[in-house]
Protein backbone atom coordinates (compact mmCIF):
# COMPACT_ATOMS: atom_id res chain seq x y z
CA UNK A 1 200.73 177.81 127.97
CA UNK A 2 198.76 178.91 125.02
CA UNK A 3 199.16 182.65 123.47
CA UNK A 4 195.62 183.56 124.42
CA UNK A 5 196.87 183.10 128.02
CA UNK A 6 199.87 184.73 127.58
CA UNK A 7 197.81 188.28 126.14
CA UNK A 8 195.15 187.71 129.12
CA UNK A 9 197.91 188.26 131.14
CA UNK A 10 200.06 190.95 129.72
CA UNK A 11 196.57 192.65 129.25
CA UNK A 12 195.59 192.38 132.64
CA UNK A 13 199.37 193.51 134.01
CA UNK A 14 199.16 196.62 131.60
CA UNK A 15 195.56 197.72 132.65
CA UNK A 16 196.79 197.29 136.33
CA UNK A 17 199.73 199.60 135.48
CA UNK A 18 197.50 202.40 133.56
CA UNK A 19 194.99 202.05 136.33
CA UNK A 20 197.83 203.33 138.44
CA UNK A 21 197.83 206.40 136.29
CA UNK A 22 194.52 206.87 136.32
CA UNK A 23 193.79 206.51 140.52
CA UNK A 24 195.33 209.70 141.80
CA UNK A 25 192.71 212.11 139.46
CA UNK A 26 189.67 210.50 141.33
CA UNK A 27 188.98 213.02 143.90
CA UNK A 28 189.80 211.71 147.26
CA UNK A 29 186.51 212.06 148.97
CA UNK A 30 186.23 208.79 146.72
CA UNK A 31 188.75 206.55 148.06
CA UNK A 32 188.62 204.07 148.85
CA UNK A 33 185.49 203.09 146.48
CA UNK A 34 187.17 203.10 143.04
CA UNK A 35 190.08 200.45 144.17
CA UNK A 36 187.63 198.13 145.97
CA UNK A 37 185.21 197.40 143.58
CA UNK A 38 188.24 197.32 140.79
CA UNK A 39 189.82 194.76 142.74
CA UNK A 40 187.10 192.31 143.66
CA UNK A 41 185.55 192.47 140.87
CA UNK A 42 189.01 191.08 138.84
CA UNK A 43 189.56 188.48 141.87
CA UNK A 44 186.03 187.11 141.58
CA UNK A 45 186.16 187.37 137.22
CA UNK A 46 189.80 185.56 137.37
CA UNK A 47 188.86 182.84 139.81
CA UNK A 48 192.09 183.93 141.98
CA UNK A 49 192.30 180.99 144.32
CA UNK A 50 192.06 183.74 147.76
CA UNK A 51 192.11 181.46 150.50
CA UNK A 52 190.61 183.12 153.04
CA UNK A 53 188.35 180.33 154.39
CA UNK A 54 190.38 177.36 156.92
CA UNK A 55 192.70 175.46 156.64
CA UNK A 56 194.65 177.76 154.69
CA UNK A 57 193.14 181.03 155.99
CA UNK A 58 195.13 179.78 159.31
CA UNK A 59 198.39 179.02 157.00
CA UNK A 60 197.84 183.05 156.10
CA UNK A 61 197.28 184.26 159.31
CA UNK A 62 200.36 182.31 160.91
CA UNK A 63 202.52 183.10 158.30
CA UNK A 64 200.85 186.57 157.89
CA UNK A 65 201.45 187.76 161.33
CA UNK A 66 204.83 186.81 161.84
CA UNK A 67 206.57 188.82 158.68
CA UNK A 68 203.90 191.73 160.11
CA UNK A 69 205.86 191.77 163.28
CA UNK A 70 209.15 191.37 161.65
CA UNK A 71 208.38 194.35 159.32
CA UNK A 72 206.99 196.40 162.40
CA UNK A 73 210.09 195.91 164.43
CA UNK A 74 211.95 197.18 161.34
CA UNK A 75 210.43 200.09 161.17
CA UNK A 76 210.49 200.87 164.83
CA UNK A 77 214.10 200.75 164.72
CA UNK A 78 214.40 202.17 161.34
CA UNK A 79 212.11 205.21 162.86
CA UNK A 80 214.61 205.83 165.74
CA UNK A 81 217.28 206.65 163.64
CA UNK A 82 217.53 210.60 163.45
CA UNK A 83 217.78 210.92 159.67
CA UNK A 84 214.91 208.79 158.99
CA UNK A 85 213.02 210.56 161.79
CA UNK A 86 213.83 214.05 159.62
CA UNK A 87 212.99 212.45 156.54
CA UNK A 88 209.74 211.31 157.77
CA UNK A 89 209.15 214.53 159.27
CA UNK A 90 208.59 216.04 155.51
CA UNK A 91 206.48 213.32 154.50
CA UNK A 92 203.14 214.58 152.45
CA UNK A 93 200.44 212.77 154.70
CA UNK A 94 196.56 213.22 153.48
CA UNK A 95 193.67 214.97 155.13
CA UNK A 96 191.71 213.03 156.99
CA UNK A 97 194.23 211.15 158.66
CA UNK A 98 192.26 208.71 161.51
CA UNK A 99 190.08 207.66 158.14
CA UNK A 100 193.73 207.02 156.02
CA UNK A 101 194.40 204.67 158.97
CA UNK A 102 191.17 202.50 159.13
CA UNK A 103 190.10 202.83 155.66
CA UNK A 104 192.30 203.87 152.91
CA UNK A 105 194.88 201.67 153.95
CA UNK A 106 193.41 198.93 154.96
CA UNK A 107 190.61 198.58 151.83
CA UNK A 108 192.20 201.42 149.20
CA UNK A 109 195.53 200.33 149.91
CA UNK A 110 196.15 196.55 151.22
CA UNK A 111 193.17 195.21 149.77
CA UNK A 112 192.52 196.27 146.76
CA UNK A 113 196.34 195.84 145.29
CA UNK A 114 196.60 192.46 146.97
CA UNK A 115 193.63 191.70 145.49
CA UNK A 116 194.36 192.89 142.33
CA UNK A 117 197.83 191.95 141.61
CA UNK A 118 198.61 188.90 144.19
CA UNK A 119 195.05 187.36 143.64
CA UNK A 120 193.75 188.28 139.90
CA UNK A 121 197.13 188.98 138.13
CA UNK A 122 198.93 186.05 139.88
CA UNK A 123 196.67 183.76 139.46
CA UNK A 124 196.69 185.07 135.36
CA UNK A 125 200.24 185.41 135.10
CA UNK A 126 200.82 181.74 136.84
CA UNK A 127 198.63 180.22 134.65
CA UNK A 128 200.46 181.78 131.68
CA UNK A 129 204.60 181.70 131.93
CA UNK A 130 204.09 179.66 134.96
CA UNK A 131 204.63 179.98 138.70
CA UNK A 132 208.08 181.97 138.44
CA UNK A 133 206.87 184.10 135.59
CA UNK A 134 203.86 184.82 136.71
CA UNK A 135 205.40 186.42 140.43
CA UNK A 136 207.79 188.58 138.22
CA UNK A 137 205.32 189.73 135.81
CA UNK A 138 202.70 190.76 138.97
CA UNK A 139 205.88 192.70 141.02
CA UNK A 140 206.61 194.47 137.95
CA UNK A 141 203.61 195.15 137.38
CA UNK A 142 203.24 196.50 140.70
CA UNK A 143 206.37 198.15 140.53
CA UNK A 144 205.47 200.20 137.83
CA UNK A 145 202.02 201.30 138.65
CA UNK A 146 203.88 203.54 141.39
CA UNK A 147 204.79 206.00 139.40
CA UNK A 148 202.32 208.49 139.91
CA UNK A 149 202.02 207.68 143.76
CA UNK A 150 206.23 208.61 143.26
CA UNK A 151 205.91 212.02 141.35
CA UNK A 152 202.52 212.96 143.41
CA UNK A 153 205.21 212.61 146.28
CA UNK A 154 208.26 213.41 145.21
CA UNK A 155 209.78 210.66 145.60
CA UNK A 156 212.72 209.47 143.04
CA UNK A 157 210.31 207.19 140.44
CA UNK A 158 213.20 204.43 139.83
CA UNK A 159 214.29 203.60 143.67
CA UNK A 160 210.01 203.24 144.35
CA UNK A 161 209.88 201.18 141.31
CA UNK A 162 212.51 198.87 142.22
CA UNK A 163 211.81 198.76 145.94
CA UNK A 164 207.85 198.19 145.10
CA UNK A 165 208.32 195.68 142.51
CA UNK A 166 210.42 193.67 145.07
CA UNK A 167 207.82 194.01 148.04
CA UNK A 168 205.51 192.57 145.41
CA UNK A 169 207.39 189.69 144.44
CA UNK A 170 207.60 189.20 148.59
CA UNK A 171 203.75 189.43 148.78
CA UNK A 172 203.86 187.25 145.83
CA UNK A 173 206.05 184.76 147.57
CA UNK A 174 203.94 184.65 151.00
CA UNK A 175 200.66 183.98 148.83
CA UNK A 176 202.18 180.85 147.28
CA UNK A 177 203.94 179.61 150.11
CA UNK A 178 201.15 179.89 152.24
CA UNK A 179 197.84 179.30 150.25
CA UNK A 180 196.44 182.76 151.34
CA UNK A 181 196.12 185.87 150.25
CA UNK A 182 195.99 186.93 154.19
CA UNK A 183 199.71 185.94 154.46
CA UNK A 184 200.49 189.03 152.17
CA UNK A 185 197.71 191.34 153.21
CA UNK A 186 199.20 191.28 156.41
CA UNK A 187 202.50 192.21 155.52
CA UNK A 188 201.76 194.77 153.07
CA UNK A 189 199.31 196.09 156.39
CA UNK A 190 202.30 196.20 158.81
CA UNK A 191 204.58 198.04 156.64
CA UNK A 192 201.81 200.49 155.40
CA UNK A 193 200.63 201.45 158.58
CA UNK A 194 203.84 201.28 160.60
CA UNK A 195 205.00 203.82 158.14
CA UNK A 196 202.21 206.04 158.44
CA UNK A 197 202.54 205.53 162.42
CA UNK A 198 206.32 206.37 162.00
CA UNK A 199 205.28 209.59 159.76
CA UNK A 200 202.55 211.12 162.25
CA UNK A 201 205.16 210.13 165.18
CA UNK A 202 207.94 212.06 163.12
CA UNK A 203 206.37 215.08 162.42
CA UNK A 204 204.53 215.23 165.86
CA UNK A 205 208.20 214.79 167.33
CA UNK A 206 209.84 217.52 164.55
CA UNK A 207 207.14 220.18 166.12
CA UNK A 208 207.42 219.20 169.64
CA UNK A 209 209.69 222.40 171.37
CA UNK A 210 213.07 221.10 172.76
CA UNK A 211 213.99 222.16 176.04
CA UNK A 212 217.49 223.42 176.57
């Protein structure tokens, strides 16, 4: 594990991080552009191992799909709980919502930090402070380049921090374990989009007149 390797990789992690910063002045009529191209261009200069071709594309999608339905379940029964349904209710959701759902989650959003951070970072990281190292220096990493999505929502910065830094290191986790970078695209898909699901249902529900 030679220091060069050890820079590359804190180099890489703190780009990622100020790239965070940077993302939310592009005007939005650009997303999902920016993120893509960022992304795969890193995976393909790194030489992430992606996995998306068989055997271990089917590895991803088995393992893939069944934390996706575990997370979607939570979420459904998360969402039927009245305070969440309230909090929900006041959730900032962008213009353009049908194109949120098909494209800037799946490409600005799923792709483009799994890409990013599982693929070109792990594989970076990994090859620096090793296997364990490398997972915790890509979730914090991840972790911390929330911070603008936090204040542009008002959402307390340390809890997002802490809550996305540990969804990383589970996206981390599911990439190892199964060979695939589908595994975690997947999961990170599921909880994106049930959220956004549970957000439109929430505030649909919040202006819907109750009889009696």
């Amino acid at each position: 594990m030679s220091a060069g390797k050890r820079a590359a990789a804190l180099g890489l992690a703190a780009g990622l991080v100020g790239w965070g910063l940077v993302v939310p002045r592009f005007p939005s009529r650009w997303h999902p552009v920016p993120h893509t191209v960022v992304a795969t261009t890193l995976a393909m200069l790194s030489g992430a191992p992606l996995g998306l071709k068989p055997p271990q594309l089917w590895s991803g999608l088995r393992l893939g799909a069944a934390t996706a339905a575990s997370v979607s379940a939570g979420v459904a029964a998360t969402t039927a709980l009245p305070r969440a349904r309230t909090e929900l209710s006041g959730r900032a959701l962008p213009d353009g919502v049908l194109r949120w759902l098909l494209v800037g989650i799946p490409l600005g959003t799923v792709w483009s930090e799994e890409a990013a951070y599982r693929g070109a970072l792990g594989t970076v990281a990994a090859e620096a402070f090793g296997p364990g190292g490398g997972r915790l220096l890509q979730s914090a990493a991840f972790g911390l380049s929330h911070i603008a999505d936090a204040r542009g929502t008002s959402m307390p910065v340390l809890p997002t921090v802490l809550i996305t830094g540990a969804a990383g290191w589970l996206f981390g986790w599911l990439h190892d374990r199964a060979g695939s970078l589908l595994a975690p695209m997947l999961a990170h898909l599921a909880i994106n989009e049930a959220g956004a699901v549970a957000a439109l249902w929430a505030r649909a529900d919040a202006n819907t007149p109750k009889s009696g």
